[in-house]
C-alpha atoms as a PDB file:
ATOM      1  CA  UNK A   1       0.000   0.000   0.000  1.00  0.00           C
ATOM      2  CA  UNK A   2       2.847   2.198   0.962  1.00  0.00           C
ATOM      3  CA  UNK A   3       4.891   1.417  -2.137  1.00  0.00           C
ATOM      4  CA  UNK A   4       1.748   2.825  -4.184  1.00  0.00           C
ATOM      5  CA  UNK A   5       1.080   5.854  -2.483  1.00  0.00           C
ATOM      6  CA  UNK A   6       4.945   6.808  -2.822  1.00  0.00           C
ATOM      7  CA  UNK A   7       4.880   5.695  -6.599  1.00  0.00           C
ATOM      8  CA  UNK A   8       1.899   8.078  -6.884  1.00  0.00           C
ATOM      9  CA  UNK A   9       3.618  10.884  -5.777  1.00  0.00           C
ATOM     10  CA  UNK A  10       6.741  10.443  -7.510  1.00  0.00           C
ATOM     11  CA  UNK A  11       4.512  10.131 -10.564  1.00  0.00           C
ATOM     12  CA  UNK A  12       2.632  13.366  -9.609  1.00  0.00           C
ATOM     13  CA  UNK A  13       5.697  15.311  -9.064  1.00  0.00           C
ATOM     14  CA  UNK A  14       7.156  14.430 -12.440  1.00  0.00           C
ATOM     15  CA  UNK A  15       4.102  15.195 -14.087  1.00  0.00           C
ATOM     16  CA  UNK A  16       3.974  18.501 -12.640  1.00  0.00           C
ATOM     17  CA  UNK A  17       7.801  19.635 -13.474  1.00  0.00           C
ATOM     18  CA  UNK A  18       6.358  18.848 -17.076  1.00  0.00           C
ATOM     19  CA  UNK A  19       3.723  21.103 -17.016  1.00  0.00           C
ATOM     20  CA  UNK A  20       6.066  23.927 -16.165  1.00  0.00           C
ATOM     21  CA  UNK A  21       9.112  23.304 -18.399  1.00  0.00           C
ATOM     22  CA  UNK A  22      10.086  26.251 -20.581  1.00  0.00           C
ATOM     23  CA  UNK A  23       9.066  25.536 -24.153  1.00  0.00           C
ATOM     24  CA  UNK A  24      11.901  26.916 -26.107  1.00  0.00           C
ATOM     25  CA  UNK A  25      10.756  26.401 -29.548  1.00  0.00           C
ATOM     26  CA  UNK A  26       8.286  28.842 -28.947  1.00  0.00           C
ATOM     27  CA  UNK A  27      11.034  31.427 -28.225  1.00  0.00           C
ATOM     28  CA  UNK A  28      12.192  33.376 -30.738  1.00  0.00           C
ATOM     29  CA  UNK A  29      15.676  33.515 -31.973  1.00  0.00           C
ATOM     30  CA  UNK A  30      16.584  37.036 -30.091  1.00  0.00           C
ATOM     31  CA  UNK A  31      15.363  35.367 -26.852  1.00  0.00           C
ATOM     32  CA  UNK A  32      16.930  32.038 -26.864  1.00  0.00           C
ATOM     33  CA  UNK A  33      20.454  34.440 -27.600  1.00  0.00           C
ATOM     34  CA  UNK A  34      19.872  36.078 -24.474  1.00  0.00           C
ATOM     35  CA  UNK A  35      19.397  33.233 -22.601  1.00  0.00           C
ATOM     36  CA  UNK A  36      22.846  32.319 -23.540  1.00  0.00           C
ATOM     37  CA  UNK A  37      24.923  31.976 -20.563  1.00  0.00           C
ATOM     38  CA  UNK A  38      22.406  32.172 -17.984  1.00  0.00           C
ATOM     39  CA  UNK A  39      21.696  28.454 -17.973  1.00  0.00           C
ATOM     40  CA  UNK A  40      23.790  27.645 -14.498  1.00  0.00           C
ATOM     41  CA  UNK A  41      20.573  27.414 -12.270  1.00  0.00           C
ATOM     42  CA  UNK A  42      18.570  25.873 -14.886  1.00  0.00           C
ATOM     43  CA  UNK A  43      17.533  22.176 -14.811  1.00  0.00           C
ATOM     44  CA  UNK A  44      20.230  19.688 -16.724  1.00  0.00           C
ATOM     45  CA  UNK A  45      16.465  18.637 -18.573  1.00  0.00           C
ATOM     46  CA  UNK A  46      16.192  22.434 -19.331  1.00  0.00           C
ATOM     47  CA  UNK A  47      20.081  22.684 -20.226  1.00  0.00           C
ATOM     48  CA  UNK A  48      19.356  20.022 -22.355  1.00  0.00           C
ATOM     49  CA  UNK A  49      16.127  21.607 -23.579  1.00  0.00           C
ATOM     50  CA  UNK A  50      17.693  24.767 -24.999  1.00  0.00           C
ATOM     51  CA  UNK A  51      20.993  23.412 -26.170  1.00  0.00           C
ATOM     52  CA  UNK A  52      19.175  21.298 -28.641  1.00  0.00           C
ATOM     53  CA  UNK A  53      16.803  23.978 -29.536  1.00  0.00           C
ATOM     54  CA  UNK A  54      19.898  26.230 -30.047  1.00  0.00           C
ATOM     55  CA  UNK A  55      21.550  23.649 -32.008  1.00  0.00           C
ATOM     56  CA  UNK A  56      18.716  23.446 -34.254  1.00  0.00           C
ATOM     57  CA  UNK A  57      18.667  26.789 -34.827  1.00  0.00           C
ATOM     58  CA  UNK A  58      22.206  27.288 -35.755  1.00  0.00           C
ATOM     59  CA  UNK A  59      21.617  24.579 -38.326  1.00  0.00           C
ATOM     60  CA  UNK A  60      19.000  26.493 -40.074  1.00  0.00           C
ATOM     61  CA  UNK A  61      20.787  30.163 -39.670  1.00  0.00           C
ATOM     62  CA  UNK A  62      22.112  32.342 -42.536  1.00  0.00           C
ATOM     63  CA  UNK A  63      25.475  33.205 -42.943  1.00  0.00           C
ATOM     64  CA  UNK A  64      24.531  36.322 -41.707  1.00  0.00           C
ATOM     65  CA  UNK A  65      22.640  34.937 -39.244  1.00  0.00           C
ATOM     66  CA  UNK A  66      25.368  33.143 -37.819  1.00  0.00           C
ATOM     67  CA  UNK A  67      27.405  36.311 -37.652  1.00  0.00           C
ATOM     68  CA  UNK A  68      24.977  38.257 -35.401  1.00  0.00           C
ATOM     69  CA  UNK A  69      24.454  35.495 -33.233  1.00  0.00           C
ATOM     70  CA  UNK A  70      27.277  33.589 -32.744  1.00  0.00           C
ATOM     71  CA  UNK A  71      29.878  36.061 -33.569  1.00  0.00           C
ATOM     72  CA  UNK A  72      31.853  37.948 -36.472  1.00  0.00           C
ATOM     73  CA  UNK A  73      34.763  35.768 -37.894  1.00  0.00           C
ATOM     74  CA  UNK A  74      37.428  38.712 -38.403  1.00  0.00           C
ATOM     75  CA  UNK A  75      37.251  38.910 -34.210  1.00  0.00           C
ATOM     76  CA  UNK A  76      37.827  35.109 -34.026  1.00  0.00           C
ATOM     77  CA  UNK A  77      40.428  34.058 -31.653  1.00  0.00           C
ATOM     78  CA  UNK A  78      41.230  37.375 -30.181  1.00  0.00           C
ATOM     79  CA  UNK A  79      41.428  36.853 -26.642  1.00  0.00           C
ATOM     80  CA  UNK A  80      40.846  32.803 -27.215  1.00  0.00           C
ATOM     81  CA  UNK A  81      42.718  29.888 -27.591  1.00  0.00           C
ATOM     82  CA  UNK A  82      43.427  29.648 -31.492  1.00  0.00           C
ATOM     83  CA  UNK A  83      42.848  25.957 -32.920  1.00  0.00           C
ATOM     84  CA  UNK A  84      45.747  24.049 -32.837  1.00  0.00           C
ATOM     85  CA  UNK A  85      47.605  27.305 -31.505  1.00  0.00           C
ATOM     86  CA  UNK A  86      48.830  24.746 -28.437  1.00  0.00           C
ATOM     87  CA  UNK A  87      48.602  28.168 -26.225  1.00  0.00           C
ATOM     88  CA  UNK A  88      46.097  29.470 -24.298  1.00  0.00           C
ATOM     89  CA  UNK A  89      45.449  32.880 -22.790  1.00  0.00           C
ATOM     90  CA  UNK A  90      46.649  33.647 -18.958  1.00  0.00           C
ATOM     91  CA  UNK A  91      48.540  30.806 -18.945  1.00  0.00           C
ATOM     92  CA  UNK A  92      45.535  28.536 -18.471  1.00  0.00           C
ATOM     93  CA  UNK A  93      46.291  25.276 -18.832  1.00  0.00           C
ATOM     94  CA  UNK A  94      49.582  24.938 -18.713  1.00  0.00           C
ATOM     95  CA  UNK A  95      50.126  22.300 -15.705  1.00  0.00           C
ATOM     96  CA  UNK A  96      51.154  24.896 -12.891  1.00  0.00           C
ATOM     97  CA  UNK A  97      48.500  25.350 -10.250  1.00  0.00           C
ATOM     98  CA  UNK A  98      50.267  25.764  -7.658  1.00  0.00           C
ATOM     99  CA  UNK A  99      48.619  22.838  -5.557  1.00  0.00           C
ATOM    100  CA  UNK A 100      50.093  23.623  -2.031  1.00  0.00           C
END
């Protein structure tokens, strides 16, 4: 008897978190971008929820597109670790932490 009641619950509370996750394909573009970044005290189903949403999106984005929202290619790698540069900035990376 117990084992139902909890099962009911459990199944109640799932059912509910449902109900109230975000819907991003409903968002537009210009939203979802400035949701970028704020994702740390979101669900990992929600994290999950908007990266493939985002991914989509990118998949179907102009050239142009791509450019507003992801970034201008001329500015690529300023600041960054180039590809296959083997360096990275502030001398992250690099094996000396310090560990005391």
């Amino acid at each position: 008897m117990k084992s139902k009641l909890f099962g009911a619950i459990i199944g109640s509370i799932l059912l509910i978190s449902t109900v109230f996750a975000v819907d991003y394909s409903t968002m537009s573009t210009e939203e979802l971008a400035r949701l970028k970044g704020t994702m740390q005290n979101a669900t990992v189903e929600e994290r999950n929820a908007f990266r493939q949403e985002w991914q989509k999106r990118i998949q179907n984005m102009t050239q142009e597109e791509r450019q507003k929202y992801l970034g201008s290619p001329q500015g690529a790698g300023q600041g960054q670790m180039q590809k296959g540069s083997g360096t990275a900035p502030c001398g992250a990376g690099r094996g000396r932490g310090g560990g005391r």
